[in-house]
C-alpha atoms as a PDB file:
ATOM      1  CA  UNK A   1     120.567  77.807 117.337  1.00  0.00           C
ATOM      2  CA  UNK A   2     121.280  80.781 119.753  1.00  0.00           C
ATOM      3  CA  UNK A   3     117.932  82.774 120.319  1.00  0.00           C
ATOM      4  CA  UNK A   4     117.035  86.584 120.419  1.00  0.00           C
ATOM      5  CA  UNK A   5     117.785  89.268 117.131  1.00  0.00           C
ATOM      6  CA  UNK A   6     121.230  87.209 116.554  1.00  0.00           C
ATOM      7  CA  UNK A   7     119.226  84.018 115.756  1.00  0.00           C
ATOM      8  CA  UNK A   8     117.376  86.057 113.032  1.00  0.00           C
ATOM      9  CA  UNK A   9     120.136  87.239 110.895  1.00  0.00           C
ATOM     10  CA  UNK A  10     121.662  83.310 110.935  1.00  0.00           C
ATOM     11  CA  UNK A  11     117.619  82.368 110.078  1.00  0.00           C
ATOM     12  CA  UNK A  12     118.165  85.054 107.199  1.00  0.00           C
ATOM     13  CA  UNK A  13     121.337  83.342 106.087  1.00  0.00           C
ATOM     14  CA  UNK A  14     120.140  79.711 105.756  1.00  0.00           C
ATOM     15  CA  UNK A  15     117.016  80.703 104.009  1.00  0.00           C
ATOM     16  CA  UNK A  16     118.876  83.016 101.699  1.00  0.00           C
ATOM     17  CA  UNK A  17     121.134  79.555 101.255  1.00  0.00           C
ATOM     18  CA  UNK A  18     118.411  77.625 100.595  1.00  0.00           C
ATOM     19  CA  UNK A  19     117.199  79.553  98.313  1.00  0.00           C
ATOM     20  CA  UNK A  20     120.220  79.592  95.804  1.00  0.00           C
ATOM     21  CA  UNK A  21     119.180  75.648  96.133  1.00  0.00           C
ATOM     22  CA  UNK A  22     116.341  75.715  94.937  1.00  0.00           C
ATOM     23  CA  UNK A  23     117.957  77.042  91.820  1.00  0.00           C
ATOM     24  CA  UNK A  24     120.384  75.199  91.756  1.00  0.00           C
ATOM     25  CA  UNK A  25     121.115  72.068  94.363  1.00  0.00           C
ATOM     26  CA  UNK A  26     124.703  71.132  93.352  1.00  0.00           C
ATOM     27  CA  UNK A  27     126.373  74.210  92.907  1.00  0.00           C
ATOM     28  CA  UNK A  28     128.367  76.165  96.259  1.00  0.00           C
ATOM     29  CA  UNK A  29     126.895  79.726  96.675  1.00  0.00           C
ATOM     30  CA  UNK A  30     129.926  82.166  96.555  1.00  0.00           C
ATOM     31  CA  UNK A  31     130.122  84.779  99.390  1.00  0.00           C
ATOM     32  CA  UNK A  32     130.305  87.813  96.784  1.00  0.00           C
ATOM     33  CA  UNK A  33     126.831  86.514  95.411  1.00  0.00           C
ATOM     34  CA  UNK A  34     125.673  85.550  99.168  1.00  0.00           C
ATOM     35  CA  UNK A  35     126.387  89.185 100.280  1.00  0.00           C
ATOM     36  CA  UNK A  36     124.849  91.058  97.390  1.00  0.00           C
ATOM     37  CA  UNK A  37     121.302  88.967  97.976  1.00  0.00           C
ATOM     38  CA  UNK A  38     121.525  90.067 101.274  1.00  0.00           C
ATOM     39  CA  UNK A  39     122.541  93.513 101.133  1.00  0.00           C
ATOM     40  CA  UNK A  40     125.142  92.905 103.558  1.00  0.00           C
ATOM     41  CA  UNK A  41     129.316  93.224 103.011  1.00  0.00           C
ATOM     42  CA  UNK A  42     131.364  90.431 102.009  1.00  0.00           C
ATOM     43  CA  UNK A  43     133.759  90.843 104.980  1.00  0.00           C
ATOM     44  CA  UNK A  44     130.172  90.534 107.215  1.00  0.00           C
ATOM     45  CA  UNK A  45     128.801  87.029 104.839  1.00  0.00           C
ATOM     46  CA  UNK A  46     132.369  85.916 105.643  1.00  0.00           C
ATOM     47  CA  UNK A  47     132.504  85.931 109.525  1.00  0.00           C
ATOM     48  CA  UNK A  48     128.520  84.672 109.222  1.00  0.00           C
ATOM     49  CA  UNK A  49     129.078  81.787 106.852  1.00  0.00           C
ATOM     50  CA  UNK A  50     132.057  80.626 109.201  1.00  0.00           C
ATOM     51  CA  UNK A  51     129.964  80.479 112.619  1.00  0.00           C
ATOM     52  CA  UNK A  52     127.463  79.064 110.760  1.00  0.00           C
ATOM     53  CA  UNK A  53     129.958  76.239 109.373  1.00  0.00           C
ATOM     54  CA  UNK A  54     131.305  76.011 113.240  1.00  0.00           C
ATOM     55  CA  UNK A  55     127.755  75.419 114.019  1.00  0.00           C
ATOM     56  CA  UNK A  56     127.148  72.519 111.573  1.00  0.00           C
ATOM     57  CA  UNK A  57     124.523  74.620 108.956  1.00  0.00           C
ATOM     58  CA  UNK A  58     126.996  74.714 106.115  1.00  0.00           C
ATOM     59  CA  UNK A  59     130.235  73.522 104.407  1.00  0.00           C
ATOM     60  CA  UNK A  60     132.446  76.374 103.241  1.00  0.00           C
ATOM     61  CA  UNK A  61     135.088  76.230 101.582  1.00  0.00           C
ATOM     62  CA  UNK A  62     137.427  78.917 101.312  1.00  0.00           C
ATOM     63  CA  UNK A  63     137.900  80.835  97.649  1.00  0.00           C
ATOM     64  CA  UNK A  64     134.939  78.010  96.679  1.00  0.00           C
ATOM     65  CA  UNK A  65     131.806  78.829  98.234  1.00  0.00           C
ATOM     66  CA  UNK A  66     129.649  76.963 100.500  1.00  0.00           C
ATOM     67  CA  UNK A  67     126.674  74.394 100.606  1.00  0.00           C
ATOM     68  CA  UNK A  68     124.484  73.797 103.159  1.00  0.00           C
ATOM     69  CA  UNK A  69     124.688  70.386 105.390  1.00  0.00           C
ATOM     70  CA  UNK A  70     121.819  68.207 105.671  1.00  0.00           C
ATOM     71  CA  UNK A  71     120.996  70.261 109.421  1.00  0.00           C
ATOM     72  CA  UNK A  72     121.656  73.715 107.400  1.00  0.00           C
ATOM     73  CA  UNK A  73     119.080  72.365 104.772  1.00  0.00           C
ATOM     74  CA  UNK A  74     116.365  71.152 106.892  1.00  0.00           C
ATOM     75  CA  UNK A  75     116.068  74.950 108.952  1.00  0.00           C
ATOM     76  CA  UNK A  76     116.911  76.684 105.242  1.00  0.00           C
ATOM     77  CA  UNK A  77     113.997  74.704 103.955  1.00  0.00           C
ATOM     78  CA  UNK A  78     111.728  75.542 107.435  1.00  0.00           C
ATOM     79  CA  UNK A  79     112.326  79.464 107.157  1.00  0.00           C
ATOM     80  CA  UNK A  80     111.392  79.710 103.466  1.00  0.00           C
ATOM     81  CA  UNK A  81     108.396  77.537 104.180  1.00  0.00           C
ATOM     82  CA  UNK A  82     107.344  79.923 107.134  1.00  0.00           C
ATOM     83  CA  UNK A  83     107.753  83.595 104.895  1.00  0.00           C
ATOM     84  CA  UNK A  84     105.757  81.731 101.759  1.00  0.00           C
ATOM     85  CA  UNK A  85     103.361  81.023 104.200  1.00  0.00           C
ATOM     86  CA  UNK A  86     103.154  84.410 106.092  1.00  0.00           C
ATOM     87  CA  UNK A  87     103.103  85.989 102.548  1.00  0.00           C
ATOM     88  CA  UNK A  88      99.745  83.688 101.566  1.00  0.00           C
ATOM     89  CA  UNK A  89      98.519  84.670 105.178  1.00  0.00           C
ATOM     90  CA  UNK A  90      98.732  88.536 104.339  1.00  0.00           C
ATOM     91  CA  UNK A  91      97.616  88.076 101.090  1.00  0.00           C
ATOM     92  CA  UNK A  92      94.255  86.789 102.715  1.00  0.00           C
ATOM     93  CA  UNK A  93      94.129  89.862 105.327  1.00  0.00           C
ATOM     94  CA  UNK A  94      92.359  93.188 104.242  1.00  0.00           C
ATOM     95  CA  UNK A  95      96.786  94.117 104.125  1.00  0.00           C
ATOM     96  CA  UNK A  96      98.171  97.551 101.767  1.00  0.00           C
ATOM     97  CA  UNK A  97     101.760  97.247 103.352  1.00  0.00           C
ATOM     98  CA  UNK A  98     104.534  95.136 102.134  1.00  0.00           C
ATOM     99  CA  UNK A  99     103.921  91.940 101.414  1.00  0.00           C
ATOM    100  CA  UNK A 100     107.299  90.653 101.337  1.00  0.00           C
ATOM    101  CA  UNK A 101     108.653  92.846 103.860  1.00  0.00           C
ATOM    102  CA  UNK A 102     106.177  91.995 106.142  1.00  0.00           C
ATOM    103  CA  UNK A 103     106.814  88.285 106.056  1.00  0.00           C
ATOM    104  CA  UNK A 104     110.250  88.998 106.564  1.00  0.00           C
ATOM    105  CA  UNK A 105     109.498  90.261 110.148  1.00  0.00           C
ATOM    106  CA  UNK A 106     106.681  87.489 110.504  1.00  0.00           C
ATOM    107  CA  UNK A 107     108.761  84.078 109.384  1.00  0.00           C
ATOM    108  CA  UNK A 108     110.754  84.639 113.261  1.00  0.00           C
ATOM    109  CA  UNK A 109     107.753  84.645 114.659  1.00  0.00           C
ATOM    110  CA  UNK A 110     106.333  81.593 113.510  1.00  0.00           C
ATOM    111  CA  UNK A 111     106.877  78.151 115.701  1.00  0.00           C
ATOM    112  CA  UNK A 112     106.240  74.572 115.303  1.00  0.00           C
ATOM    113  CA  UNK A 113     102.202  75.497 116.373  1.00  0.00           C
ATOM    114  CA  UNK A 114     101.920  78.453 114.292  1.00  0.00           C
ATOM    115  CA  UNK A 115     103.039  76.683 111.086  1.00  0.00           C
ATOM    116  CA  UNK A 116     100.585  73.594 112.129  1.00  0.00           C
ATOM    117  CA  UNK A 117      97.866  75.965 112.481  1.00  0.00           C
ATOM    118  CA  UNK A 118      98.890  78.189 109.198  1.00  0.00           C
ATOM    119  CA  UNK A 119      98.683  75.223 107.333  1.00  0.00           C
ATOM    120  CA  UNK A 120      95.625  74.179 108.328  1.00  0.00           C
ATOM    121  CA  UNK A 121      93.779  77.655 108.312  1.00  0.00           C
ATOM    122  CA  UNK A 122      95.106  78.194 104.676  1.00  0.00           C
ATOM    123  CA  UNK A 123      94.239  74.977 103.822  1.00  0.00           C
ATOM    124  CA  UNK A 124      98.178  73.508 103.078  1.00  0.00           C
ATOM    125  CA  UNK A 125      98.808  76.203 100.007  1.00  0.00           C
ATOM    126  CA  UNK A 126     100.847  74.741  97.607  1.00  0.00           C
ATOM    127  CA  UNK A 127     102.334  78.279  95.898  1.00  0.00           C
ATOM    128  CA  UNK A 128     102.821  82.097  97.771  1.00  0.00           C
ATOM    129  CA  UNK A 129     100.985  84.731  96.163  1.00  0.00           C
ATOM    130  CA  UNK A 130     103.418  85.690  93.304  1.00  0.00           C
ATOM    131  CA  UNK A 131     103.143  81.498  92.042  1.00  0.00           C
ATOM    132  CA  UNK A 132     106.367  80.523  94.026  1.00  0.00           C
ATOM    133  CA  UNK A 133     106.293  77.049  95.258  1.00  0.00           C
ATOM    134  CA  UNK A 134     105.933  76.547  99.097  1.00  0.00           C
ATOM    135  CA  UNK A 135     108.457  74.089 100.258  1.00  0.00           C
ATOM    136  CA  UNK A 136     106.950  70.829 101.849  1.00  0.00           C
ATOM    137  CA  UNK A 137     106.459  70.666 105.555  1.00  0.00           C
ATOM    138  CA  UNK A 138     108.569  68.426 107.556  1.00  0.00           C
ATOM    139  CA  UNK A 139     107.440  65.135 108.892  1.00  0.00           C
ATOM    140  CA  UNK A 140     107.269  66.630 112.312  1.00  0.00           C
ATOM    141  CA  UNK A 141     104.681  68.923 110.886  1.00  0.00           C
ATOM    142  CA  UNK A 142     102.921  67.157 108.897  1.00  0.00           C
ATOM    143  CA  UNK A 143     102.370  64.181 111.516  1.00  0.00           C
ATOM    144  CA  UNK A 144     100.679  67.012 114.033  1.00  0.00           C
ATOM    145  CA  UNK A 145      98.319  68.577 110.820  1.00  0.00           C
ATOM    146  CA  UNK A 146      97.292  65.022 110.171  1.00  0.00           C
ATOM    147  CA  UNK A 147      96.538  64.728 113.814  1.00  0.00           C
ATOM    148  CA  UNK A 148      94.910  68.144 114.378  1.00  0.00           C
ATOM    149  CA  UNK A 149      92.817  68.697 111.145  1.00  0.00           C
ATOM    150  CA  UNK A 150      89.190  68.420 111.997  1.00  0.00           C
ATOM    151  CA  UNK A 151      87.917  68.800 108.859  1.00  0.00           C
ATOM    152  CA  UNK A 152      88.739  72.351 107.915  1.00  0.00           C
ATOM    153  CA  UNK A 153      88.904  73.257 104.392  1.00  0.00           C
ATOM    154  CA  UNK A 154      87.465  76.217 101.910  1.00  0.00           C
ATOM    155  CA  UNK A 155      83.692  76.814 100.739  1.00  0.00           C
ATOM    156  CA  UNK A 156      85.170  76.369  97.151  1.00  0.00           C
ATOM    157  CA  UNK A 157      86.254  72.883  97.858  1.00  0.00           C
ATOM    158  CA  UNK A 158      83.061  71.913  99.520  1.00  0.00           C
ATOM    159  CA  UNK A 159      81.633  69.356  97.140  1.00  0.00           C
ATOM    160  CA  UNK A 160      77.966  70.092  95.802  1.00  0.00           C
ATOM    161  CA  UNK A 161      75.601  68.715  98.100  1.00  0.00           C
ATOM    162  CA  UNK A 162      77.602  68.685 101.304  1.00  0.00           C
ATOM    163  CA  UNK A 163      77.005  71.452 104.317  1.00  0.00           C
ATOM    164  CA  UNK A 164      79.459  72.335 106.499  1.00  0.00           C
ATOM    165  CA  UNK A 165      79.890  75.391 109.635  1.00  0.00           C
ATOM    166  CA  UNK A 166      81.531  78.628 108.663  1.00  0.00           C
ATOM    167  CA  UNK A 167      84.211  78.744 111.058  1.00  0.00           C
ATOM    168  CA  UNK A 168      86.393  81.501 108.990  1.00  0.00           C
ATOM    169  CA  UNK A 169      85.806  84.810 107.332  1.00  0.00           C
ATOM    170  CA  UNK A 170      89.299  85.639 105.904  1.00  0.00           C
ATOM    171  CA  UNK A 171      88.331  88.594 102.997  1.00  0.00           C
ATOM    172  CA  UNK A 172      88.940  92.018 103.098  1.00  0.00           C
ATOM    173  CA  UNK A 173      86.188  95.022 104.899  1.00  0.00           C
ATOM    174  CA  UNK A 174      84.436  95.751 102.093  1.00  0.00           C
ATOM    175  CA  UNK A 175      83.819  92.006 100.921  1.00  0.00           C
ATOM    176  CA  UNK A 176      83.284  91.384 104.279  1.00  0.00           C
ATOM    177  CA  UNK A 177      80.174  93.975 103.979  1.00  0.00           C
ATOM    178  CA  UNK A 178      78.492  92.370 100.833  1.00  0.00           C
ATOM    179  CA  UNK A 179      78.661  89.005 103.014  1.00  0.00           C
ATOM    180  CA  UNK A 180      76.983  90.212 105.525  1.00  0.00           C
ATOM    181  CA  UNK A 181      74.386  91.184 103.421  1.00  0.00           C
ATOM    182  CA  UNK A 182      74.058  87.839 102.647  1.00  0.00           C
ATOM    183  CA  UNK A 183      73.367  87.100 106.222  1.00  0.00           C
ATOM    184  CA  UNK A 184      76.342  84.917 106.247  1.00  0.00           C
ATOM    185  CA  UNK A 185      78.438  85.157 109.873  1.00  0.00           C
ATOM    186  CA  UNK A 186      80.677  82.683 111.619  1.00  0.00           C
ATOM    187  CA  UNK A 187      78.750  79.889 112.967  1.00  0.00           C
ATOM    188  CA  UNK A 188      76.483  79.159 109.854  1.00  0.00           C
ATOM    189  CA  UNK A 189      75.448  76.427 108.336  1.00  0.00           C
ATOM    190  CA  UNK A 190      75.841  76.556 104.637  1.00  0.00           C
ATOM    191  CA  UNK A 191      75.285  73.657 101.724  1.00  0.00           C
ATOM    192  CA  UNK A 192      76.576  73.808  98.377  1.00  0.00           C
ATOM    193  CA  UNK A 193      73.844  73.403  96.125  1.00  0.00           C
ATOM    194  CA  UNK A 194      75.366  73.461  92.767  1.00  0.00           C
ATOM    195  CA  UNK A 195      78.701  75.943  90.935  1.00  0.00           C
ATOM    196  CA  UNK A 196      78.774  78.531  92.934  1.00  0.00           C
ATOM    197  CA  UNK A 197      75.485  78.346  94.502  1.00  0.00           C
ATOM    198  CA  UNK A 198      74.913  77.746  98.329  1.00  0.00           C
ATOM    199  CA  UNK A 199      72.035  77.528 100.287  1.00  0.00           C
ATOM    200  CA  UNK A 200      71.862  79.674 104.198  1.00  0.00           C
ATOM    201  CA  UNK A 201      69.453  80.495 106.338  1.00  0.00           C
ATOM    202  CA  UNK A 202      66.692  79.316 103.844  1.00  0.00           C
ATOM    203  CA  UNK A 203      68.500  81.537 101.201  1.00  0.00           C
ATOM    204  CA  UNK A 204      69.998  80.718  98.108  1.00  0.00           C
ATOM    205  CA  UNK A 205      73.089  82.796  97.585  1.00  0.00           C
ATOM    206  CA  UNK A 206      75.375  82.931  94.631  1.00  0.00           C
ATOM    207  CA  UNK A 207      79.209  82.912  95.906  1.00  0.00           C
ATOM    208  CA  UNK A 208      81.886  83.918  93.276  1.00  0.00           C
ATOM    209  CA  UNK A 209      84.764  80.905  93.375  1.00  0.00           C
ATOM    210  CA  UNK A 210      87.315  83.775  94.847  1.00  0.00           C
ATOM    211  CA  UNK A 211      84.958  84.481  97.622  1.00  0.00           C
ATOM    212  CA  UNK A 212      84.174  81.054  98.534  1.00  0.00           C
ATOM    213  CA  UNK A 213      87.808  80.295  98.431  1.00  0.00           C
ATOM    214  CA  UNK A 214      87.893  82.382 101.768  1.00  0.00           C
ATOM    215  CA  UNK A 215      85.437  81.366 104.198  1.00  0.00           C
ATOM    216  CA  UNK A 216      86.586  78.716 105.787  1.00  0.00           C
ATOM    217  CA  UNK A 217      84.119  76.370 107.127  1.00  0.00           C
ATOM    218  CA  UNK A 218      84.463  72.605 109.102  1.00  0.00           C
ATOM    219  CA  UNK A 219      82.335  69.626 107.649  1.00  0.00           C
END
């Protein structure tokens, strides 16, 4: 694909494409319906959806509609991926903007080692913040998280009995303040001692499973 702001609005295309498959994988996406989930013009979606089908992304068919290809498919599927992913990101950062917005302007952003790192610092999320499923990674990806995960996962998932190094502190400033009260900082060793319960710096603390869910420790 051509790079710079051009390559955006074709991004914005293929994952608006893919996502009328996900509803629905056999049917052809008019342009009418195509240019009012974009909030663009029809006579706009038209000349887009044709350079797009010149490029290989997607077979149109004039007064039909249009499907993406197999090539249109796999970077449809990528970009949704990416803004699911930025939108689980955000929903982890101490973040009052918009969410969805937001992601918008982040999915460009994210390449091949952003996404490998994403998934492995939000621990592969399954479903974006409002329940959505994330689409699978590719096998590209998923070959190079294989490769690169050294054992990072959440304090939640730690099973009871295990320690491992708090690598991560992804919660919000005041949460962030009632850790620290714990004496809990990036670097510590903490064990999981039973539901909820951990045991650092000869202290037995009581995490609730939402905290836990966010410090992200190696083991």
């Amino acid at each position: 694909m051509t790079s710079g702001h051009f390559q955006e609005f074709e991004d914005e295309y293929l994952e608006m494409m893919y996502q009328f498959y996900e509803k629905d994988p056999e049917s052809r996406v008019r342009t009418g319906d195509l240019a009012e989930a974009l909030r663009v013009t029809p006579a706009s979606t038209t000349e887009m959806v044709q350079r797009l089908a010149n490029k290989g992304y997607i077979d149109y068919v004039p007064y039909k509609g249009s499907t993406l290809t197999q090539e249109g498919l796999t970077h449809g599927k990528k970009m949704k991926r990416r803004h699911r992913l930025a939108e689980v990101l955000l929903e982890h950062l101490p973040f009052d903007g918009n969410q969805h917005a937001t992601a918008c302007r982040l999915e460009h952003a994210i390449d091949d080692d952003l996404e490998v790192a994403l998934t492995l610092y939000l621990d592969d999320p399954q479903k974006d913040p409002s329940g959505t499923k994330i689409p699978s990674m590719s096998s590209d990806i998923e070959e190079r998280v294989v490769k690169s995960n050294i054992g990072l996962t959440s304090l939640a998932n730690l099973p009871i009995g295990n320690s491992g190094m708090v690598k991560i502190i992804a919660l919000d400033k005041q949460v962030t303040e009632m850790i620290k009260q714990f004496e809990i900082t990036i670097g510590d060793v903490i064990s999981k001692t039973g539901d909820n319960t951990y045991q650092c710096n000869d202290s037995s603390v009581q995490l609730h499973n939402d905290i836990a869910t966010k410090l992200i420790i190696s083991h």
